[in-house]
N, C-alpha and C. Protein backbone atom coordinates (compact mmCIF):
# COMPACT_ATOMS: atom_id res chain seq x y z
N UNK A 1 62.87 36.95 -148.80
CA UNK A 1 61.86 36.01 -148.36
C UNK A 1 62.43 34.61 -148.42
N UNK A 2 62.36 34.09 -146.97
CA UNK A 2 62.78 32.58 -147.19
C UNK A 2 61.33 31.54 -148.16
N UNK A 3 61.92 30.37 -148.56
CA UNK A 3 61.08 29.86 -149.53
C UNK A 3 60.69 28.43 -148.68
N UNK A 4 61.48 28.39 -147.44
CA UNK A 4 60.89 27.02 -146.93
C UNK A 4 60.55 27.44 -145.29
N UNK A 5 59.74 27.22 -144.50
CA UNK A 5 60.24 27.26 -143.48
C UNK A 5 60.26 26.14 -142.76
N UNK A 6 60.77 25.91 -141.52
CA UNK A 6 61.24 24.84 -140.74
C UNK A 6 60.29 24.87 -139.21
N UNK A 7 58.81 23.92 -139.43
CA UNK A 7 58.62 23.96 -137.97
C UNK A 7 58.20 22.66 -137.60
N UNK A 8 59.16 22.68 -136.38
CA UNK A 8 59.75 21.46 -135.65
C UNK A 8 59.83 20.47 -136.45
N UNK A 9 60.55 20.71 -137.51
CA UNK A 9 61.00 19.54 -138.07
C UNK A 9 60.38 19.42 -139.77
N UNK A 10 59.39 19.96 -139.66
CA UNK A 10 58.43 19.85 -141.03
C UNK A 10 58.78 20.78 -142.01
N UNK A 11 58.82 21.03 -142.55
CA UNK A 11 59.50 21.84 -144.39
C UNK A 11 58.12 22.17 -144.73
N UNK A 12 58.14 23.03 -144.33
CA UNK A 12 56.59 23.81 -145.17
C UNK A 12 56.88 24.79 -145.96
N UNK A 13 56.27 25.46 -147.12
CA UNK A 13 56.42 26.26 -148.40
C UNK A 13 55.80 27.60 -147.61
N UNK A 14 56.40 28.03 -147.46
CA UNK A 14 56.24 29.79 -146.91
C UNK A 14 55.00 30.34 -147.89
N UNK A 15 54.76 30.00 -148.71
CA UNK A 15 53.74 30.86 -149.36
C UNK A 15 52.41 29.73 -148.63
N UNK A 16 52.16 29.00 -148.46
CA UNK A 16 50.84 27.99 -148.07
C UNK A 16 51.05 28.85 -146.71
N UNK A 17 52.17 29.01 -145.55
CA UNK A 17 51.64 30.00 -144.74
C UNK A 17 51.08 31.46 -144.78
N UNK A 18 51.66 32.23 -145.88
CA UNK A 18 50.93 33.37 -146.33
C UNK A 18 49.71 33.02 -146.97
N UNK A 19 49.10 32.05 -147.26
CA UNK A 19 48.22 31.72 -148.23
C UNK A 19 46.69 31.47 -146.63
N UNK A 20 47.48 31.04 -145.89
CA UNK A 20 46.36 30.62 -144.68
C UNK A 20 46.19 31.79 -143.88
N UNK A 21 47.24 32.94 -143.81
CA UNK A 21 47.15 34.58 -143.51
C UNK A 21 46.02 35.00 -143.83
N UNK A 22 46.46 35.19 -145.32
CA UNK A 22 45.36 35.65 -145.97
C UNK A 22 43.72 35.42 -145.99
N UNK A 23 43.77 34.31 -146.08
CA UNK A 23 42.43 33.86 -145.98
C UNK A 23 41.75 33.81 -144.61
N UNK A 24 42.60 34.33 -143.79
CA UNK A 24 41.79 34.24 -142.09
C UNK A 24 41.54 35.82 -142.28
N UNK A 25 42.69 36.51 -142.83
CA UNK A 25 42.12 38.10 -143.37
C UNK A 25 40.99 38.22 -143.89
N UNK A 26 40.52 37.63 -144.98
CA UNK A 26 39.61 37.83 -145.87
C UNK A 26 38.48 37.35 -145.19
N UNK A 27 38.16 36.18 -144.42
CA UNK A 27 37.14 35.52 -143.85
C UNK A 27 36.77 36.86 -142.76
N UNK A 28 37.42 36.86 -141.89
CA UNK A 28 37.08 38.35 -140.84
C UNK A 28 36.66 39.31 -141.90
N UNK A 29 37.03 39.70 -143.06
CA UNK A 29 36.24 41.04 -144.02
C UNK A 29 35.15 41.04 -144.38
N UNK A 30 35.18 39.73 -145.06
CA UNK A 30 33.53 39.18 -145.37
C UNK A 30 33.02 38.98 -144.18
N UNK A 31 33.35 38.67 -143.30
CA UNK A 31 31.94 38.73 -141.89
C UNK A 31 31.28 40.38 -142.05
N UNK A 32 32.60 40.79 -141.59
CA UNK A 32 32.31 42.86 -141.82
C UNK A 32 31.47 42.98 -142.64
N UNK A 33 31.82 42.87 -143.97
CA UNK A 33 31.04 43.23 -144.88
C UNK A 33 29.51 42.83 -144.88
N UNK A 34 29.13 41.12 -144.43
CA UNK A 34 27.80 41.12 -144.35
C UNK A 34 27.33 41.50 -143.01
N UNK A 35 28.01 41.94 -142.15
CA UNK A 35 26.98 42.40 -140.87
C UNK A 35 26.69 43.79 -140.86
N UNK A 36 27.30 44.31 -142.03
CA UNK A 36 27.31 46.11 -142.78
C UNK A 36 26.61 46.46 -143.75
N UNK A 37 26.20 45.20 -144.18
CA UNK A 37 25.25 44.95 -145.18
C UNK A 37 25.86 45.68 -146.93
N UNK A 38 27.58 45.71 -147.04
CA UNK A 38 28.30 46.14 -147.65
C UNK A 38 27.94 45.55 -149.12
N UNK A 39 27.68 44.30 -149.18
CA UNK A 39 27.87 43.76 -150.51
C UNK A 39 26.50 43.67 -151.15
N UNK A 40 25.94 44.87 -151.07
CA UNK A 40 24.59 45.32 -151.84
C UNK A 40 25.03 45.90 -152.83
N UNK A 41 26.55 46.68 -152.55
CA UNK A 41 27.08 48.01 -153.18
C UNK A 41 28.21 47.01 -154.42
N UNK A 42 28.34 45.97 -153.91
CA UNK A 42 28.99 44.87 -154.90
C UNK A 42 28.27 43.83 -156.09
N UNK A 43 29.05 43.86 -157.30
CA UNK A 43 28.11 43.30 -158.77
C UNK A 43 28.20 41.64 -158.54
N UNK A 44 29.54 41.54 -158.23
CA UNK A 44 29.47 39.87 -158.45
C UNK A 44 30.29 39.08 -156.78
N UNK A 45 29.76 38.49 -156.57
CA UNK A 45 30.22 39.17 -154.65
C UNK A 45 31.22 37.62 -154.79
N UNK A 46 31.42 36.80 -155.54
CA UNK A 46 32.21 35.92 -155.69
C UNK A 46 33.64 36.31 -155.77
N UNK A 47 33.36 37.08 -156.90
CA UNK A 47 34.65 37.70 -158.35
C UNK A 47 35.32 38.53 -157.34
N UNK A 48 34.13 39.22 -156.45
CA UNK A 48 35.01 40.92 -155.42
C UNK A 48 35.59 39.68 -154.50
N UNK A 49 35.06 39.04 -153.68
CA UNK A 49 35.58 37.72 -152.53
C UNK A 49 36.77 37.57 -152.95
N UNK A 50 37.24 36.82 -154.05
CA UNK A 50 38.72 36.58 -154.82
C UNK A 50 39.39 37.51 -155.47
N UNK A 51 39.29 38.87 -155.45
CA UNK A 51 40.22 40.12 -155.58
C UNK A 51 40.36 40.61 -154.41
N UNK A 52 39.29 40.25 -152.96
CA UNK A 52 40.27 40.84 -151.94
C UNK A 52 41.12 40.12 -151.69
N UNK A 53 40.77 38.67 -151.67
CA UNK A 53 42.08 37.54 -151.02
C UNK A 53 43.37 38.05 -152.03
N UNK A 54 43.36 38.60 -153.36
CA UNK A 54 44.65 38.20 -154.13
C UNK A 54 45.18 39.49 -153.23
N UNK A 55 44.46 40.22 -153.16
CA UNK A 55 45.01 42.07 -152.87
C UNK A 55 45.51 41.77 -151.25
N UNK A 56 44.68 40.81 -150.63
CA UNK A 56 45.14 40.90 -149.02
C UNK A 56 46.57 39.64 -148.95
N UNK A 57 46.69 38.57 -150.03
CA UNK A 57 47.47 37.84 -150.17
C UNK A 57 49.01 38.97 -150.81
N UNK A 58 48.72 39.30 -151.70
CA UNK A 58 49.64 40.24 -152.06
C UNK A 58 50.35 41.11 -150.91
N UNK A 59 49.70 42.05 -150.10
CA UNK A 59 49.94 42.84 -149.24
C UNK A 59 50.58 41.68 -148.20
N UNK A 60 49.98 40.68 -147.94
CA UNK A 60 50.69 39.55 -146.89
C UNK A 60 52.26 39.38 -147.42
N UNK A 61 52.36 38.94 -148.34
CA UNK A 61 53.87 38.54 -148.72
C UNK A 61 54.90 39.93 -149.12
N UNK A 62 54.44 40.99 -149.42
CA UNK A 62 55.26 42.10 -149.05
C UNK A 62 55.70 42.36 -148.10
N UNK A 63 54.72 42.49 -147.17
CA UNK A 63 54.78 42.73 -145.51
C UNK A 63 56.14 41.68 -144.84
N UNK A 64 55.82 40.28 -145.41
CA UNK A 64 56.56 39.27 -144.49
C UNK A 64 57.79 39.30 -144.87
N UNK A 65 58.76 40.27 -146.16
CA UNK A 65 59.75 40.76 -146.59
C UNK A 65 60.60 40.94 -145.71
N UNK A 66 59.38 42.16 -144.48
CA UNK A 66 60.35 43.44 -143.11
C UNK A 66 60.25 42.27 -142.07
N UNK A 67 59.07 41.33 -141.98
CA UNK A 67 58.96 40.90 -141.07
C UNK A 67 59.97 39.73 -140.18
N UNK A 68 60.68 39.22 -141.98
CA UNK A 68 61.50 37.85 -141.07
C UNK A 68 63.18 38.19 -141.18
């Protein structure tokens, strides 16, 4: 995994781009989930919100391993 990347010119921290992945992941889940009416079946819908981002953030930066 590179640790910087380079676009057009700007030095950005590769994880703030996995970090904005993620969270466009998670935002599309939570739509799902409330138009499924899913998070009835959930205790603290905050606490579950920030274990999918770590779990979909996690899975993001493994992935981008094969990817670059």
């Amino acid at each position: 995994m590179r640790y910087v990347i380079d676009i057009y010119g700007v030095l950005v921290p590769s994880l703030l781009l996995w970090i904005i992945v993620a969270y466009v992941l998670s935002a599309i889940l939570r739509r799902l989930m409330q138009r499924f009416d899913l998070y009835r079946l959930v205790w603290h819908r905050a606490l579950f919100d920030f274990s999918i981002f770590v779990c979909l953030l996690g899975g993001v930066v493994y992935l981008s391993e094969y990817l670059s």
